[in-house]
Each structure stands twice: as structure tokens, then as C-alpha cells.
PDB file of N, CA and C in Angstrom:
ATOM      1  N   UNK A   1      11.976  -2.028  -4.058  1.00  0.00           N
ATOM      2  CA  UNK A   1      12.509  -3.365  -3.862  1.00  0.00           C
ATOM      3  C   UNK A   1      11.856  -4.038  -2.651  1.00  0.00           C
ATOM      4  N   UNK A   2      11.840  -3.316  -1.762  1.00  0.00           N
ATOM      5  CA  UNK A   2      11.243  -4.265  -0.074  1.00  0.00           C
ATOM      6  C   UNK A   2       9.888  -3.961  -0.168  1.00  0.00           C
ATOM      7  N   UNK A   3       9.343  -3.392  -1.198  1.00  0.00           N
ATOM      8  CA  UNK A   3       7.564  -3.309  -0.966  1.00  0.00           C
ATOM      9  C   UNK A   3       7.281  -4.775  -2.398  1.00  0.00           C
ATOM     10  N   UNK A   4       7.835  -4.278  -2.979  1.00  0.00           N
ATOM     11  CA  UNK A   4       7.923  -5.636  -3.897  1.00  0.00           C
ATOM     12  C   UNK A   4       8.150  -7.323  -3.320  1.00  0.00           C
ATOM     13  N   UNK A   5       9.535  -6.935  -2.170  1.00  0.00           N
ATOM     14  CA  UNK A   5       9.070  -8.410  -1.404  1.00  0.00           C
ATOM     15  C   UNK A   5       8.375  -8.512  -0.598  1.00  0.00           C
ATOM     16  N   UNK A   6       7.799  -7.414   0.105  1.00  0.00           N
ATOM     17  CA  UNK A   6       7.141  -7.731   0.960  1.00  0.00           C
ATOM     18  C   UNK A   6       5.586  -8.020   0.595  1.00  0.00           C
ATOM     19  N   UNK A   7       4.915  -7.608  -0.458  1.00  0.00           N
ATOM     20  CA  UNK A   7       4.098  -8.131  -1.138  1.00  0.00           C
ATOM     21  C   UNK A   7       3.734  -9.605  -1.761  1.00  0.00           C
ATOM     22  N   UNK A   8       5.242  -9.278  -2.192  1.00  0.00           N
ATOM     23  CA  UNK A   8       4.895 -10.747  -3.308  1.00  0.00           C
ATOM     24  C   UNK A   8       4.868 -11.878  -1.796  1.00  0.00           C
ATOM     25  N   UNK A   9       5.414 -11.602  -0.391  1.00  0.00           N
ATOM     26  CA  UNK A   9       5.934 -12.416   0.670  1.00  0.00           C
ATOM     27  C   UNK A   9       3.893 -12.810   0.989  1.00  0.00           C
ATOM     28  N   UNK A  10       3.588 -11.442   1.208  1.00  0.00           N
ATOM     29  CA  UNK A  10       2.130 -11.863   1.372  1.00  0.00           C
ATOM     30  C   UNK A  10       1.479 -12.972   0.665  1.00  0.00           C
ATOM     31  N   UNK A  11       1.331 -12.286  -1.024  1.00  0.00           N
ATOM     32  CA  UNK A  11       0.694 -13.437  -1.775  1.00  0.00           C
ATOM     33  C   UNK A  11       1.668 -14.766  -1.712  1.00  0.00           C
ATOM     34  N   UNK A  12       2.784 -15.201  -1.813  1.00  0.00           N
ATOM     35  CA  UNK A  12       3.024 -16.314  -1.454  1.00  0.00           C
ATOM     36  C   UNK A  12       2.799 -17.150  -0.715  1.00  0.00           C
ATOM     37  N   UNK A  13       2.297 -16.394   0.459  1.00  0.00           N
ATOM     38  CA  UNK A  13       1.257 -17.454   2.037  1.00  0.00           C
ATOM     39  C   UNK A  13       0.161 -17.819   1.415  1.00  0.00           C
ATOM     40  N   UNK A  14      -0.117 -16.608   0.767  1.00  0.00           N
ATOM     41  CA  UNK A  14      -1.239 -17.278   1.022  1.00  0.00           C
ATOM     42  C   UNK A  14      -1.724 -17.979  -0.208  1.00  0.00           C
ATOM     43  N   UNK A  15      -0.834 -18.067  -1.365  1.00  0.00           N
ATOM     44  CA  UNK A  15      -0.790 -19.161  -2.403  1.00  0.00           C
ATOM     45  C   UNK A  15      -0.429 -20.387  -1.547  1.00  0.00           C
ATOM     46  N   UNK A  16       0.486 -20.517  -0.684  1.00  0.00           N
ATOM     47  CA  UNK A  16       0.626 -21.856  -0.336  1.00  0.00           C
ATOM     48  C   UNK A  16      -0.256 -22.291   0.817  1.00  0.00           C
ATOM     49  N   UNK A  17      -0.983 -21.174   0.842  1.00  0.00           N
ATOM     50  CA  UNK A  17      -2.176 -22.257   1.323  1.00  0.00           C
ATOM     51  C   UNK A  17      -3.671 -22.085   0.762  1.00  0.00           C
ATOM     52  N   UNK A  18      -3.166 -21.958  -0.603  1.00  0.00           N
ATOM     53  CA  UNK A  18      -4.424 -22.476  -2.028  1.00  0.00           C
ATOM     54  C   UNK A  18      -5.457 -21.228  -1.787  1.00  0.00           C
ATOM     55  N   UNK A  19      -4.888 -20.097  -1.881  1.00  0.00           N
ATOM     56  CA  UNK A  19      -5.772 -18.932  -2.430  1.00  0.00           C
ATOM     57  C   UNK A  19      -4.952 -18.269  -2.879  1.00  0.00           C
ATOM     58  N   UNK A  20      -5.824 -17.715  -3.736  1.00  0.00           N
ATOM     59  CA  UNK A  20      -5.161 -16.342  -5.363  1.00  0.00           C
ATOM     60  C   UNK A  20      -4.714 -15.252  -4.712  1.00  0.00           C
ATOM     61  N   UNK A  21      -3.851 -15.249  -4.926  1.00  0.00           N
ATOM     62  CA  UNK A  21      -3.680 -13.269  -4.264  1.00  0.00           C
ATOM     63  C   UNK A  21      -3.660 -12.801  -5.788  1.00  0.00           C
ATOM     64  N   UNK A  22      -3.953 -11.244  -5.152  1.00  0.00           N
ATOM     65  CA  UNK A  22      -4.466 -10.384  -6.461  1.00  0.00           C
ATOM     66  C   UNK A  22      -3.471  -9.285  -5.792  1.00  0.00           C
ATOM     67  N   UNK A  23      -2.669  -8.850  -6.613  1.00  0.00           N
ATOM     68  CA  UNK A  23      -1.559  -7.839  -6.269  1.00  0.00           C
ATOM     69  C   UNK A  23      -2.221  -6.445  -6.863  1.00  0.00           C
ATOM     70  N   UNK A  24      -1.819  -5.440  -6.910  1.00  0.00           N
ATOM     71  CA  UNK A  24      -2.478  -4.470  -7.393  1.00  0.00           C
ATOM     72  C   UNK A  24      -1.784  -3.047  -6.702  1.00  0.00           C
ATOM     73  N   UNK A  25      -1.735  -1.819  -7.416  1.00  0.00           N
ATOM     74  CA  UNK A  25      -1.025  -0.355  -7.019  1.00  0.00           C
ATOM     75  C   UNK A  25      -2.325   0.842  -7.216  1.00  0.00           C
ATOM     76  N   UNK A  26      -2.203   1.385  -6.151  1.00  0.00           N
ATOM     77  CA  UNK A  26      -3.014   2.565  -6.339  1.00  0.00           C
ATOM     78  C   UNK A  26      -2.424   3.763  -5.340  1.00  0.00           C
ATOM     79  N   UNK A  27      -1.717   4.150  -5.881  1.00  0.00           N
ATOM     80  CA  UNK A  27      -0.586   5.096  -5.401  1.00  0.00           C
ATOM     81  C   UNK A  27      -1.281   5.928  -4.325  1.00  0.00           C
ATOM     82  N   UNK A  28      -0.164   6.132  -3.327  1.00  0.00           N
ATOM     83  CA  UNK A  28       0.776   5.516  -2.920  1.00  0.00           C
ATOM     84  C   UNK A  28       0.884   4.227  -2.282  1.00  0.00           C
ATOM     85  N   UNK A  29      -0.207   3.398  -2.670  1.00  0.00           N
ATOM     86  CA  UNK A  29      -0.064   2.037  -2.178  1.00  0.00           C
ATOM     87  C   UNK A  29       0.264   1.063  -2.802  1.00  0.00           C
ATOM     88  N   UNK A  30       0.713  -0.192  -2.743  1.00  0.00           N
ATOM     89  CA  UNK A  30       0.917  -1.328  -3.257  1.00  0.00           C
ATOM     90  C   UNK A  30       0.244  -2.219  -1.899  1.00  0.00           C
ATOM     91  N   UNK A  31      -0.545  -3.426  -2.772  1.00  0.00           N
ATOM     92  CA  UNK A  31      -1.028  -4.307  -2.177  1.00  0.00           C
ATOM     93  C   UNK A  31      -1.437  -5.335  -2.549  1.00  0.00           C
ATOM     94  N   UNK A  32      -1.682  -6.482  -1.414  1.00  0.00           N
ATOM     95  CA  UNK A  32      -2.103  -8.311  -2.181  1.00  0.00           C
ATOM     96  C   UNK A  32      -3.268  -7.682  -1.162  1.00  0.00           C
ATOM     97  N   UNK A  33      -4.153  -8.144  -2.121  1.00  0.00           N
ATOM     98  CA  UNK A  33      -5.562  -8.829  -1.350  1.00  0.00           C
ATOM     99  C   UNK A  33      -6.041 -10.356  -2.529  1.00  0.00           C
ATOM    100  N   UNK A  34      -6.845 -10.905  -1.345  1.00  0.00           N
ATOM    101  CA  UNK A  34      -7.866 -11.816  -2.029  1.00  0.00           C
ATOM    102  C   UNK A  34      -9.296 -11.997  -2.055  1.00  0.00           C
ATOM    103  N   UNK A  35      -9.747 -12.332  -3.246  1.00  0.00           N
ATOM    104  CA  UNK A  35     -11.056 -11.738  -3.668  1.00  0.00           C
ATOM    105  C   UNK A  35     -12.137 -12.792  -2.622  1.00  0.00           C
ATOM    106  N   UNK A  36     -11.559 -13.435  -1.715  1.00  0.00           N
ATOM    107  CA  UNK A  36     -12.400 -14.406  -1.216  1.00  0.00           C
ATOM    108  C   UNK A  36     -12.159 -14.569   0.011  1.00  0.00           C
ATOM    109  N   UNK A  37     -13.069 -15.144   0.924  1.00  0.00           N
ATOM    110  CA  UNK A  37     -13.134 -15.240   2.258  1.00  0.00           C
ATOM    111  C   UNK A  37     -12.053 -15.942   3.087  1.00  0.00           C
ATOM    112  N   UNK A  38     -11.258 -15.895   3.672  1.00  0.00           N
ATOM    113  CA  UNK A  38     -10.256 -16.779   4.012  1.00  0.00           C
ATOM    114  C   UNK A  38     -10.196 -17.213   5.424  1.00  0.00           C
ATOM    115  N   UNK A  39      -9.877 -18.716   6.084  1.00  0.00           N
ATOM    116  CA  UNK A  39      -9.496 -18.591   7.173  1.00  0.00           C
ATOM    117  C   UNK A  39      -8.958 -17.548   8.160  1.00  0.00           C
ATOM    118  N   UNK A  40      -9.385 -17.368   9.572  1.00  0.00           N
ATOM    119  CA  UNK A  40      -8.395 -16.193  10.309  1.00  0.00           C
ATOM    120  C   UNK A  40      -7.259 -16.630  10.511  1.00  0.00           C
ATOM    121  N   UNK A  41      -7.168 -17.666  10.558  1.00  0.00           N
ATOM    122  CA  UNK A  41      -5.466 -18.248  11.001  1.00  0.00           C
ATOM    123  C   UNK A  41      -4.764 -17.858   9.494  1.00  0.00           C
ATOM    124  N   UNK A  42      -5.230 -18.664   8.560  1.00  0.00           N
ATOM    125  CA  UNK A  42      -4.689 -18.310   7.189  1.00  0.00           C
ATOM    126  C   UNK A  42      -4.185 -16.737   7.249  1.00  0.00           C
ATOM    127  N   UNK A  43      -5.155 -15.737   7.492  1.00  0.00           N
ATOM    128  CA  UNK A  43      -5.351 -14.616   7.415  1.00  0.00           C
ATOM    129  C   UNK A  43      -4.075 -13.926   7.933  1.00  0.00           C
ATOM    130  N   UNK A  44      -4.228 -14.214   8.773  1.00  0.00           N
ATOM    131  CA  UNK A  44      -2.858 -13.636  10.101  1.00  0.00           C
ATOM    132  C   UNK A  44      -1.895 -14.161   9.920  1.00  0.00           C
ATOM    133  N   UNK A  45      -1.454 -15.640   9.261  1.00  0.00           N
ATOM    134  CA  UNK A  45      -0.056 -15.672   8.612  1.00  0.00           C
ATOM    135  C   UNK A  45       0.029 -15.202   7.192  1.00  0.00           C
ATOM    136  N   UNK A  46      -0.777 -14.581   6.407  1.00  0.00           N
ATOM    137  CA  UNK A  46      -0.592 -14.158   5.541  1.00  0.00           C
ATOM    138  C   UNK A  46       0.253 -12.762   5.860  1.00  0.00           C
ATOM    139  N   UNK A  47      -0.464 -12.098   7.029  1.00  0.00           N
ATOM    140  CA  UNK A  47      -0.646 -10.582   7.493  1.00  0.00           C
ATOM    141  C   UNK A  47       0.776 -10.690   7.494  1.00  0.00           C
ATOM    142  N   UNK A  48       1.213 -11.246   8.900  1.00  0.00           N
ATOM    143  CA  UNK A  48       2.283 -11.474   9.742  1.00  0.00           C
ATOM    144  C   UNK A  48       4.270 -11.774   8.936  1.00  0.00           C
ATOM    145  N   UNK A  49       3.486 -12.418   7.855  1.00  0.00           N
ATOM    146  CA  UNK A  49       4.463 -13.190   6.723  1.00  0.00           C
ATOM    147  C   UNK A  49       5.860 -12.187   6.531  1.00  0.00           C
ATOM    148  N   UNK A  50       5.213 -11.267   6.141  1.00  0.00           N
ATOM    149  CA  UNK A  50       6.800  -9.972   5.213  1.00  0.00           C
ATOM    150  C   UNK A  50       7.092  -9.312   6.834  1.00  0.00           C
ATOM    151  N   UNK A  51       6.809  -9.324   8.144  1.00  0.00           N
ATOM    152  CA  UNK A  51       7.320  -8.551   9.251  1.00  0.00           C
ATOM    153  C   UNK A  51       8.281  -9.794   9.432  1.00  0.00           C
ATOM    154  N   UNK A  52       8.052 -10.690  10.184  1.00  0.00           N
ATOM    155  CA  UNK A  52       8.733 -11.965  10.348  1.00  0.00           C
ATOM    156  C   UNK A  52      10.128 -12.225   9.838  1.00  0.00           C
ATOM    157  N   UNK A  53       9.367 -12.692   8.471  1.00  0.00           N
ATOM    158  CA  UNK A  53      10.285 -13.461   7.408  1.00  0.00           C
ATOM    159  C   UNK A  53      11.734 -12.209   7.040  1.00  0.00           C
ATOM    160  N   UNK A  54      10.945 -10.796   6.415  1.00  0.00           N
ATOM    161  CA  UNK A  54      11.680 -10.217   5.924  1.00  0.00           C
ATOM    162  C   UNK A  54      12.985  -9.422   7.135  1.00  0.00           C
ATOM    163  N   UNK A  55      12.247  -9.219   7.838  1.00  0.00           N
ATOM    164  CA  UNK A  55      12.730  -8.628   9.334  1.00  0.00           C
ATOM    165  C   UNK A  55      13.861  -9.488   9.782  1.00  0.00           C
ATOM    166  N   UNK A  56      13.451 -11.044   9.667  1.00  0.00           N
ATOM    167  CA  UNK A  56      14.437 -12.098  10.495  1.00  0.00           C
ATOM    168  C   UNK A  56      16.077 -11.586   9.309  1.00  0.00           C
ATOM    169  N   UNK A  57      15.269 -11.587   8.326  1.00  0.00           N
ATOM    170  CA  UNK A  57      16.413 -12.028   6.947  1.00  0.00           C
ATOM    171  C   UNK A  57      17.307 -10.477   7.337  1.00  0.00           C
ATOM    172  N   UNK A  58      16.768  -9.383   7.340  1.00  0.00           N
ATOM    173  CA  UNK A  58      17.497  -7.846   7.138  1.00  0.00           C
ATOM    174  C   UNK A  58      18.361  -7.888   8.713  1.00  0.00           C
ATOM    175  N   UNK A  59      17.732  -8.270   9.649  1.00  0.00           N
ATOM    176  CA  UNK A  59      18.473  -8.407  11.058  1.00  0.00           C
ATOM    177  C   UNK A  59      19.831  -9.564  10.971  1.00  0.00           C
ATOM    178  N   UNK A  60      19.652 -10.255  10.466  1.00  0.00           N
ATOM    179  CA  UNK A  60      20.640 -11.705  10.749  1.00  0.00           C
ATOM    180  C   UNK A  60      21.854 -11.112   9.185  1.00  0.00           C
ATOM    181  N   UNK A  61      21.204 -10.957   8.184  1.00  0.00           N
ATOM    182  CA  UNK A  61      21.777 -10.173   7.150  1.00  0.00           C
ATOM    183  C   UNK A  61      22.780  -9.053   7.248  1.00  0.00           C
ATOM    184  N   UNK A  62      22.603  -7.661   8.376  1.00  0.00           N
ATOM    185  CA  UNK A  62      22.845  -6.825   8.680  1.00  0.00           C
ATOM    186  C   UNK A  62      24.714  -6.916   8.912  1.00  0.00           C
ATOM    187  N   UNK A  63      25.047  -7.959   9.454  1.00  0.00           N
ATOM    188  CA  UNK A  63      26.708  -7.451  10.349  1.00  0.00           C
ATOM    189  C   UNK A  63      27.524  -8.005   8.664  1.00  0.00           C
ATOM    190  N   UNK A  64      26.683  -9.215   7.557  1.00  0.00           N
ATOM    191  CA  UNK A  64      27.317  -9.534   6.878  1.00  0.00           C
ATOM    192  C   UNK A  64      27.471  -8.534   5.396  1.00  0.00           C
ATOM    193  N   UNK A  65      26.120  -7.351   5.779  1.00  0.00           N
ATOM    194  CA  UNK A  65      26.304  -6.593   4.454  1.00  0.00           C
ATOM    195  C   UNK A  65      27.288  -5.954   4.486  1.00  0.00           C
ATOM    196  N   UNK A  66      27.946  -5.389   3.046  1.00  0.00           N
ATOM    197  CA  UNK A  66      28.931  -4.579   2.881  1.00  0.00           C
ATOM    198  C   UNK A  66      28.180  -3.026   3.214  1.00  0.00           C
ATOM    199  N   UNK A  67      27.045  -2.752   2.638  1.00  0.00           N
ATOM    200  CA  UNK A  67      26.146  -1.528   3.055  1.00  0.00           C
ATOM    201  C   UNK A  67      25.258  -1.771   3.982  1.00  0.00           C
ATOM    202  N   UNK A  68      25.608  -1.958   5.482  1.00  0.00           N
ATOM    203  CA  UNK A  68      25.167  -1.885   6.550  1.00  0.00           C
ATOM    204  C   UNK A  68      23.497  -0.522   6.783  1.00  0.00           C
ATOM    205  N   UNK A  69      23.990   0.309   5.744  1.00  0.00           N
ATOM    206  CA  UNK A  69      22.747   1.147   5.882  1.00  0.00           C
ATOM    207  C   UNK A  69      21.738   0.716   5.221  1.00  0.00           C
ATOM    208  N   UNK A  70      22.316  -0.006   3.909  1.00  0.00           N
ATOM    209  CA  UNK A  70      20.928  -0.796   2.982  1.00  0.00           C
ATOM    210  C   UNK A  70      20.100  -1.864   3.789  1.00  0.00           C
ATOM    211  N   UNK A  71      20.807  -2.186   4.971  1.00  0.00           N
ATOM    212  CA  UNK A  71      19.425  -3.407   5.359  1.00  0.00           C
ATOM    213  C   UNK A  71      19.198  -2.575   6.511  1.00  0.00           C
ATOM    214  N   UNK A  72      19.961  -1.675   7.228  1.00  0.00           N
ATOM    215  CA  UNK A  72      18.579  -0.437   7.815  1.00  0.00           C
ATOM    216  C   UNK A  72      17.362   0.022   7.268  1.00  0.00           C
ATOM    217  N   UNK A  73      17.748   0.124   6.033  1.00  0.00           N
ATOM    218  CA  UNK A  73      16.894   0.895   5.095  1.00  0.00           C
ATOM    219  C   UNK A  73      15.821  -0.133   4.496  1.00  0.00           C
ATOM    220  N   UNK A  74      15.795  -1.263   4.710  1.00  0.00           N
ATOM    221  CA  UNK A  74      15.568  -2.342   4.320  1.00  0.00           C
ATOM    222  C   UNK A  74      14.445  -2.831   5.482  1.00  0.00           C
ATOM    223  N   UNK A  75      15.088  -2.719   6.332  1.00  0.00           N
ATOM    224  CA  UNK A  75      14.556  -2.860   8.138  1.00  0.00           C
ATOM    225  C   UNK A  75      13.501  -1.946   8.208  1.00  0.00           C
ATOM    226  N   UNK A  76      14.075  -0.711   7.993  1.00  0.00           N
ATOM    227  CA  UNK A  76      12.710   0.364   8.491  1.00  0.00           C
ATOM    228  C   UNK A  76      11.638   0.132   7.551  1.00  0.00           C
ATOM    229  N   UNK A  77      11.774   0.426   6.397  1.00  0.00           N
ATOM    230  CA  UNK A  77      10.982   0.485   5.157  1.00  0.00           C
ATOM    231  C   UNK A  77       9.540  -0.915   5.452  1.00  0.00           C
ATOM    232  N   UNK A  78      10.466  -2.034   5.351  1.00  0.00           N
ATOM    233  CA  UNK A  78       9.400  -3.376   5.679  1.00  0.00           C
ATOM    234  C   UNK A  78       8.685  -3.037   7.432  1.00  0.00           C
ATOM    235  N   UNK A  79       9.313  -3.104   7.829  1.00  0.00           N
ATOM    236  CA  UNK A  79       8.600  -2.683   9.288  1.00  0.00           C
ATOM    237  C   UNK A  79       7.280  -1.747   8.994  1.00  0.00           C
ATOM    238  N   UNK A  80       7.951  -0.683   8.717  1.00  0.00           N
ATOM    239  CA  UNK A  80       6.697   0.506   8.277  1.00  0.00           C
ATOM    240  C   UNK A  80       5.533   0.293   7.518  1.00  0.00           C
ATOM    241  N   UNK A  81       5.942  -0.471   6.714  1.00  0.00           N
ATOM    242  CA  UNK A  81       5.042  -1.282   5.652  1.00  0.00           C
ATOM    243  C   UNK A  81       4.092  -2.209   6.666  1.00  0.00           C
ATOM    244  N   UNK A  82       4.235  -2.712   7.668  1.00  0.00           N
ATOM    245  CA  UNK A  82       4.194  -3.989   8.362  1.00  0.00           C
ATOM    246  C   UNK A  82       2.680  -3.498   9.382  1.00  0.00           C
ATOM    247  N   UNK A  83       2.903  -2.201   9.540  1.00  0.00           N
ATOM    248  CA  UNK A  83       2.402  -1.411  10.670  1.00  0.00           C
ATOM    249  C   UNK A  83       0.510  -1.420  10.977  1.00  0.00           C
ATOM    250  N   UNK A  84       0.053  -1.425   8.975  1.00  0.00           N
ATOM    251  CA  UNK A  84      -1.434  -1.792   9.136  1.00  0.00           C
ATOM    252  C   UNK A  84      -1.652  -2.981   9.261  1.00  0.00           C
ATOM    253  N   UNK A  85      -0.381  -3.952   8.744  1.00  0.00           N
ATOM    254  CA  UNK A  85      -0.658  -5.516   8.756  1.00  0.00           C
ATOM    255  C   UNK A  85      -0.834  -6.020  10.063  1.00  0.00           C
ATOM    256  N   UNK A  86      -0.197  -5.317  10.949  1.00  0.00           N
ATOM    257  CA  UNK A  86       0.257  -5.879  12.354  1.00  0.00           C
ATOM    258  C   UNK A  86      -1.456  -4.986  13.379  1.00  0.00           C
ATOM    259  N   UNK A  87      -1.759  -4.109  12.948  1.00  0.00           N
ATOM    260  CA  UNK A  87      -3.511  -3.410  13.111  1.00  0.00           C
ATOM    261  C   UNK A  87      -4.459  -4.411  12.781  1.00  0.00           C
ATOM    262  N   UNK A  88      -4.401  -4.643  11.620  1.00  0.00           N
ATOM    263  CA  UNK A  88      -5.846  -5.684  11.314  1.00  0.00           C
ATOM    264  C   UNK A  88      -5.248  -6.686  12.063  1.00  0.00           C
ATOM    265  N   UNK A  89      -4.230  -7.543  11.813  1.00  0.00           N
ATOM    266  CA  UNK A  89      -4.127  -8.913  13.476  1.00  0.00           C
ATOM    267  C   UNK A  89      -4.835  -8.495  14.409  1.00  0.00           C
ATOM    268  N   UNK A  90      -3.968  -7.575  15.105  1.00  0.00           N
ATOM    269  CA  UNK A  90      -4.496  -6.872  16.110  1.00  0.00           C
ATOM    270  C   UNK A  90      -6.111  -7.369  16.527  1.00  0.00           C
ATOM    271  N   UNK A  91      -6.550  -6.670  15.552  1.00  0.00           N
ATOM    272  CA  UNK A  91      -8.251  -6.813  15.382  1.00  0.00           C
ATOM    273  C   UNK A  91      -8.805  -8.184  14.977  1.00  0.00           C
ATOM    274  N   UNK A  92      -7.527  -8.981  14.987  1.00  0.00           N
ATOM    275  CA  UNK A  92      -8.519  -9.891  14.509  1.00  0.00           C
ATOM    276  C   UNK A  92      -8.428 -11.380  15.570  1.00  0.00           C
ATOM    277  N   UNK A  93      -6.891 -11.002  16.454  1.00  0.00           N
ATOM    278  CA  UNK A  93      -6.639 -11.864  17.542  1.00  0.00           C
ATOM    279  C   UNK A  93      -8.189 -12.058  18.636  1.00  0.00           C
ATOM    280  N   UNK A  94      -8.836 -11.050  19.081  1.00  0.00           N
ATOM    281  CA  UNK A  94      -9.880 -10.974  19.805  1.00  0.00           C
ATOM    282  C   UNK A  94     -11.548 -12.316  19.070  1.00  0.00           C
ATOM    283  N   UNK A  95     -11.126 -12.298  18.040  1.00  0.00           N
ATOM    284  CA  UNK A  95     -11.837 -13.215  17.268  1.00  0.00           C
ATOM    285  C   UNK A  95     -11.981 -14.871  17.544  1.00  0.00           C
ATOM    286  N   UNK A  96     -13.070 -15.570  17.992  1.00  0.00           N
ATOM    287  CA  UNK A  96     -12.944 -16.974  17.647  1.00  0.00           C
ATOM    288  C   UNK A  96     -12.323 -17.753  16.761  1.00  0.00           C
ATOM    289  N   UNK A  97     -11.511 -18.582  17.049  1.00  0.00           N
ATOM    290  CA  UNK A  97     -11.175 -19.537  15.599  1.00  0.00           C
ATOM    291  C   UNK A  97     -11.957 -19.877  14.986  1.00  0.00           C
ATOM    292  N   UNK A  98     -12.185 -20.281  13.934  1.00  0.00           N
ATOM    293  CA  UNK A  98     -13.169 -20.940  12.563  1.00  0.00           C
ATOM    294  C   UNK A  98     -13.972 -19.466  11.988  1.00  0.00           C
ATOM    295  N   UNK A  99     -13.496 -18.463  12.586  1.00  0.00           N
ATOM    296  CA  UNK A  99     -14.507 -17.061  12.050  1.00  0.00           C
ATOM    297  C   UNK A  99     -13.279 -17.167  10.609  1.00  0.00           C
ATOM    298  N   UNK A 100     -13.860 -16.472   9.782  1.00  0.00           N
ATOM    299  CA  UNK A 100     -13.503 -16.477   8.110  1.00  0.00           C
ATOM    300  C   UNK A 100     -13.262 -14.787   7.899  1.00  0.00           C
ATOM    301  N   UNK A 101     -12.335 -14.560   7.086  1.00  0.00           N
ATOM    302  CA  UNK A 101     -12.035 -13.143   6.836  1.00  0.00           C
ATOM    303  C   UNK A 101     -12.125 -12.897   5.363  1.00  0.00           C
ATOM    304  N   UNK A 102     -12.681 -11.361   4.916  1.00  0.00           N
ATOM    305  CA  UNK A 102     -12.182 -11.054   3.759  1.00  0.00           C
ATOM    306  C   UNK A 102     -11.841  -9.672   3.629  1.00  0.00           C
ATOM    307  N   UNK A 103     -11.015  -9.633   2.954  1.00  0.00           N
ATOM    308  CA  UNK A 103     -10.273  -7.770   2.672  1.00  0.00           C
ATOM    309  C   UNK A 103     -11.032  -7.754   1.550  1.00  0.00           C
ATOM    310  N   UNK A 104     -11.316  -5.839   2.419  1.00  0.00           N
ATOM    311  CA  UNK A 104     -12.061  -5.506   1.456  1.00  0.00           C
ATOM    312  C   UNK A 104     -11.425  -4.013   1.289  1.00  0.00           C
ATOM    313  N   UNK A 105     -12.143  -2.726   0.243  1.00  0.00           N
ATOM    314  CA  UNK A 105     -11.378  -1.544   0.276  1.00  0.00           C
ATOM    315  C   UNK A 105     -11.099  -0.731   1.229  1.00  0.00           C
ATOM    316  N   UNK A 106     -12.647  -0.873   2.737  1.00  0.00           N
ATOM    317  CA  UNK A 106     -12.374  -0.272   3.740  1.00  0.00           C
ATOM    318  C   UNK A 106     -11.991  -0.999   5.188  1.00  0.00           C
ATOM    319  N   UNK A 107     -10.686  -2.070   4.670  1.00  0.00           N
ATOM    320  CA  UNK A 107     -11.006  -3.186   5.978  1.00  0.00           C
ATOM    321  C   UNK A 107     -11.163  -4.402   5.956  1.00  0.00           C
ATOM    322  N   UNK A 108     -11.623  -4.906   6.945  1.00  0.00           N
ATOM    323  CA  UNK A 108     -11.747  -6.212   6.667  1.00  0.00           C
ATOM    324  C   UNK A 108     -13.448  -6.791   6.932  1.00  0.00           C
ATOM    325  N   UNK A 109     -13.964  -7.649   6.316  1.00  0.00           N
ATOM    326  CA  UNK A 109     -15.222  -8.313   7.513  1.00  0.00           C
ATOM    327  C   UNK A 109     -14.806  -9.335   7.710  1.00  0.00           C
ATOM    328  N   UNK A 110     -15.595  -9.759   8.791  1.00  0.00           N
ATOM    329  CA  UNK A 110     -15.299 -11.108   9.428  1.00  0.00           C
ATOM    330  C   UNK A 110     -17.066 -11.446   9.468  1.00  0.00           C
ATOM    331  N   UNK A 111     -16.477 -12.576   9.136  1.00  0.00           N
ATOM    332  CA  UNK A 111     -17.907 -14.033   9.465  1.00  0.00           C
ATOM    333  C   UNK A 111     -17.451 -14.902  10.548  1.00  0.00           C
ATOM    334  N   UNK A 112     -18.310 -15.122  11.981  1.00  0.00           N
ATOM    335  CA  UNK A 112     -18.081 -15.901  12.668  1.00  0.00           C
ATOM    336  C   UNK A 112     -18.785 -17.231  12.270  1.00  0.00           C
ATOM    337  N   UNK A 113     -18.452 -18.414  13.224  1.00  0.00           N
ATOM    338  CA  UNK A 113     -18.774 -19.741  12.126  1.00  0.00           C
ATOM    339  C   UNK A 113     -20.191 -19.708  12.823  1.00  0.00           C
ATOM    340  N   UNK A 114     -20.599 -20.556  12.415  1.00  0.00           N
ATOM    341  CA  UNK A 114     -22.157 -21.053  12.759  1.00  0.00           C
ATOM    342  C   UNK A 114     -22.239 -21.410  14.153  1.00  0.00           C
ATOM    343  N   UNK A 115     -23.128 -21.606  14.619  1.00  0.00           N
ATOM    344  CA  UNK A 115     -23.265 -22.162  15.993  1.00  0.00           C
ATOM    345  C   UNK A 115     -23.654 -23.138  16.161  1.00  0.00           C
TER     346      UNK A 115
END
């Protein structure tokens, strides 16, 4: 259930800001990538999207559930999930603006812009 939103949370950024996400499972993973180069800003709210969003919702959610352990479980799970998303930022904060990103199977590259 929380790898499912937290996925589909990815490709939804970054549909709304007019690129395809391509969802896809290769056990034990589930993942959105896109087949094309993307802004770094784009990039990093795509990344950033399911820690945030889903995190704000399971925390503020938490005192009103009846199963107080399900949005623990809910909490850890997306967090954990969150952990390479919040690595490639990482790597990618040190970067100029206008540099362009694309995921790839081992990573990411980056294109810095022209000079």
C-alpha cells in the first residue's frame, strides 16, 4: 500500500510538471523513473515528493487513527523507502541550477548547462 503511494506520489510530480513517469517492479524493488532528461529542480521535487507529502499526511494522521500502529507502520515503511531518494538529492544539491538529470539503472547522470 505505502510503496504504491509513494510511487505513484513520485510519478505524479513529475506528470505535473509534463513528463511521463514509467513505473515498473523488479523485485524487490518498485520504481518511477523517466526515460528523459529532466530539470534538477524538477528532479528533486520529484525525489523529495512521497517523504514530505506522505510523512506530513501519516504524522498529522497519527493521534486521529483508530490503529495508531498502522500509520507507524506507514511512517517507517515510506521513510525507508525515502532513504535513496533523499541520497541522489543529496548528490545532486552540490550541482548548478539549469544542470539536467536523467535516471538511469546505475544512478543518475547529470548534464551541466552550456556555458
Amino acid at each position: 500500500f505505502v510503496l504504491i503511494l509513494h510511487e505513484g506520489l513520485h510519478g505524479l510530480v513529475g506528470w505535473l510538471f509534463g513528463h511521463k513517469p514509467i513505473f515498473g517492479v523488479q523485485p524487490p524493488l518498485v520504481f518511477t523513473t523517466f526515460d528523459v532528461r529532466i530539470p534538477r529542480g524538477h528532479f528533486i521535487a520529484v525525489a523529495l515528493a512521497p517523504l514530505v507529502v506522505l510523512d506530513a499526511v501519516f504524522v498529522t494522521t497519527y493521534p486521529l487513527d483508530v490503529f495508531p500502529v498502522f500509520s507507524n507502520l506507514c511512517f517507517a515503511v515510506n521513510t525507508m523507502g525515502a532513504v535513496g531518494d533523499v541520497w541522489i538529492v543529496w548528490q545532486l544539491v552540490g550541482h548548478e541550477r539549469g544542470t539536467w538529470v536523467q535516471d538511469t539503472k546505475s544512478g543518475v547522470e547529470v548534464w551541466k548547462p552550456a556555458a
